[in-house]
C-alpha atoms as a PDB file:
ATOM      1  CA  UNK A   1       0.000   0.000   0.000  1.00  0.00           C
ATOM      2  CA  UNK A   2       1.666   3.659  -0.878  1.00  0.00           C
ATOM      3  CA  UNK A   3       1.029   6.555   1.664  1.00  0.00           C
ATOM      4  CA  UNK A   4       0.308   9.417   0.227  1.00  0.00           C
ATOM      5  CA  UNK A   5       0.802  12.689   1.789  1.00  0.00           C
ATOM      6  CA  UNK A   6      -0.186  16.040   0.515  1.00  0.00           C
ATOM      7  CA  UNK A   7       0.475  19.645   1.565  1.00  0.00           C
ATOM      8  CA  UNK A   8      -1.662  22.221   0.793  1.00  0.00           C
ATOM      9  CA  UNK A   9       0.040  25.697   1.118  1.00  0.00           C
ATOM     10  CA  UNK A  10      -0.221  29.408   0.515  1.00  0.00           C
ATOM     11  CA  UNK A  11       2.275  32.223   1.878  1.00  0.00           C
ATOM     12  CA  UNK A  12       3.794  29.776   4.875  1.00  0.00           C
ATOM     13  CA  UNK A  13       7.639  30.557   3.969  1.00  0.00           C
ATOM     14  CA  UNK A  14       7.861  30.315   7.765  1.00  0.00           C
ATOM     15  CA  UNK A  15       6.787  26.506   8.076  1.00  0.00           C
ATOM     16  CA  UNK A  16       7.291  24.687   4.334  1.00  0.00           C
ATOM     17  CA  UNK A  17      11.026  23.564   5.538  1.00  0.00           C
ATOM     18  CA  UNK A  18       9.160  22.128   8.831  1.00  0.00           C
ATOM     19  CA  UNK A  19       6.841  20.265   7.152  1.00  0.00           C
ATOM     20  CA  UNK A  20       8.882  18.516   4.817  1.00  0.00           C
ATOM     21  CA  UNK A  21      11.272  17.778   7.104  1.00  0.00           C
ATOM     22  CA  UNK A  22       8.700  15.975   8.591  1.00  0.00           C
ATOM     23  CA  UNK A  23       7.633  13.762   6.110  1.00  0.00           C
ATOM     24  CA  UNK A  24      11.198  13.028   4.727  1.00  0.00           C
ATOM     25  CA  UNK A  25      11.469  11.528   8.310  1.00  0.00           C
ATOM     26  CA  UNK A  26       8.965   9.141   7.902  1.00  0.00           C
ATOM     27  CA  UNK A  27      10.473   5.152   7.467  1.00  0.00           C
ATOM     28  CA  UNK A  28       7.828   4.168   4.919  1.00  0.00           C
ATOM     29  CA  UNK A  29       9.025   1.932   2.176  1.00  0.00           C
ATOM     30  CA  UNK A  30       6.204   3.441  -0.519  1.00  0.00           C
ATOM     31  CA  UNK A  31       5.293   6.777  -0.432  1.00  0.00           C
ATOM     32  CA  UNK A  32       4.360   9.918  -2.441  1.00  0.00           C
ATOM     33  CA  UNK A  33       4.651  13.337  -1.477  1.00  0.00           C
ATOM     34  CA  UNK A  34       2.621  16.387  -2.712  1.00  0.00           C
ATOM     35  CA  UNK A  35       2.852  19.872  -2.382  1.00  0.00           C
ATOM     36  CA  UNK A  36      -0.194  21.970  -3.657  1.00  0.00           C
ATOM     37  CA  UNK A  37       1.485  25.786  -3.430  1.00  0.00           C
ATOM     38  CA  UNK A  38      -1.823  28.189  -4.413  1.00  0.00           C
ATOM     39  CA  UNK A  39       0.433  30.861  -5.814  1.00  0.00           C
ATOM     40  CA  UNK A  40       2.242  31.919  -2.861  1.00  0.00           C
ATOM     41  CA  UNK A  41       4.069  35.145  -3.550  1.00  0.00           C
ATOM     42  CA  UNK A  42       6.512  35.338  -0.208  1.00  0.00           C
ATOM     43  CA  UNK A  43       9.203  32.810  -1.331  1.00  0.00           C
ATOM     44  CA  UNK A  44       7.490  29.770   0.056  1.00  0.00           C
ATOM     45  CA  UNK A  45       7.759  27.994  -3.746  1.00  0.00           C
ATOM     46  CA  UNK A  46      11.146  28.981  -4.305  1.00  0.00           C
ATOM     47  CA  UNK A  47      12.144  27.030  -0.911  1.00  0.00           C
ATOM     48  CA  UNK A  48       9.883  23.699  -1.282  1.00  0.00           C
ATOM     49  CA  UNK A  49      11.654  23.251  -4.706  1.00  0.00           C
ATOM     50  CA  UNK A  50      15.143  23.747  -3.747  1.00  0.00           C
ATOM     51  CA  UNK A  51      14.532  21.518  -0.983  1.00  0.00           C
ATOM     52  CA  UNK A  52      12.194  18.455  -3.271  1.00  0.00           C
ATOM     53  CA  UNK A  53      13.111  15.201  -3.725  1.00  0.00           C
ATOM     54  CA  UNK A  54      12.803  12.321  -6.204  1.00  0.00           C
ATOM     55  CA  UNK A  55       9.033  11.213  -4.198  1.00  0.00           C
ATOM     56  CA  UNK A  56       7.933  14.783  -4.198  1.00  0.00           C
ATOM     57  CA  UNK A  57       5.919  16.645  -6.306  1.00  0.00           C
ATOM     58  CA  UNK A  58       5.331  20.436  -6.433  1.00  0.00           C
ATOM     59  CA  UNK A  59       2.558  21.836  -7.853  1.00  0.00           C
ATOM     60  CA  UNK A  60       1.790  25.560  -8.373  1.00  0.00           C
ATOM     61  CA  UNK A  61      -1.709  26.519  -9.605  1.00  0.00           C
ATOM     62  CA  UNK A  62      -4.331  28.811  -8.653  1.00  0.00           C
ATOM     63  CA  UNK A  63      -7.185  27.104  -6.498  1.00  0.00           C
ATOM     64  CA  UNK A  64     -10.240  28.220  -4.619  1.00  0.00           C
ATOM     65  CA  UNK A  65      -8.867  27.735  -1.098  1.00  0.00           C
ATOM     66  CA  UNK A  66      -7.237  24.733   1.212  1.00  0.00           C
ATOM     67  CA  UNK A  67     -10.027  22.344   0.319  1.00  0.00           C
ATOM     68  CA  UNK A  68      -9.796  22.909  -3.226  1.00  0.00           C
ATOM     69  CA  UNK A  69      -5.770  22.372  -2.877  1.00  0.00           C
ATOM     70  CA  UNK A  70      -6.129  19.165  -0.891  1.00  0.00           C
ATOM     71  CA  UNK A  71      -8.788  17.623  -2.849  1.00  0.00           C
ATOM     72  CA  UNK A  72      -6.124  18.734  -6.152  1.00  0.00           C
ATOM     73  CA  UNK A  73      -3.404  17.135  -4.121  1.00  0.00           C
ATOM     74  CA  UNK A  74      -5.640  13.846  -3.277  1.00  0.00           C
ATOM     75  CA  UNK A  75      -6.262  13.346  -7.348  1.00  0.00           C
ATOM     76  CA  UNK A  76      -3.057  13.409  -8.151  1.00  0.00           C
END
């Protein structure tokens, strides 16, 4: 079974390197990790790439809030 986690974020420079860190901690043999950035405009996108791996994915569209950017995240 693959774990999928997904991130849905907008203007949290502060807190992107946090959160990855904390899922690139996780021992899990199969796993996929997405960020859904909503167009962020204080640097946050600029960090989560330098910082993305081969299992992560960074996406950066417009969407209609957190639920829209989950639910995005959860198609994927």
């Amino acid at each position: 079974m693959k774990l999928s986690v997904v991130i849905a974020v907008y203007n949290h420079r502060d807190m992107i390197a946090v959160a990855m860190d904390r899922v690139y901690v996780l021992s899990v043999a199969d796993m996929e990790h997405s960020i859904q950035n909503g167009g962020s405009r204080d640097g946050m996108a600029e960090i989560a790439h330098d910082r993305t791996g081969r299992e992560t994915q960074l996406r950066r569209e417009a969407d209609s809030g957190f639920y829209d950017a989950t639910n995005r995240g959860i198609r994927r």
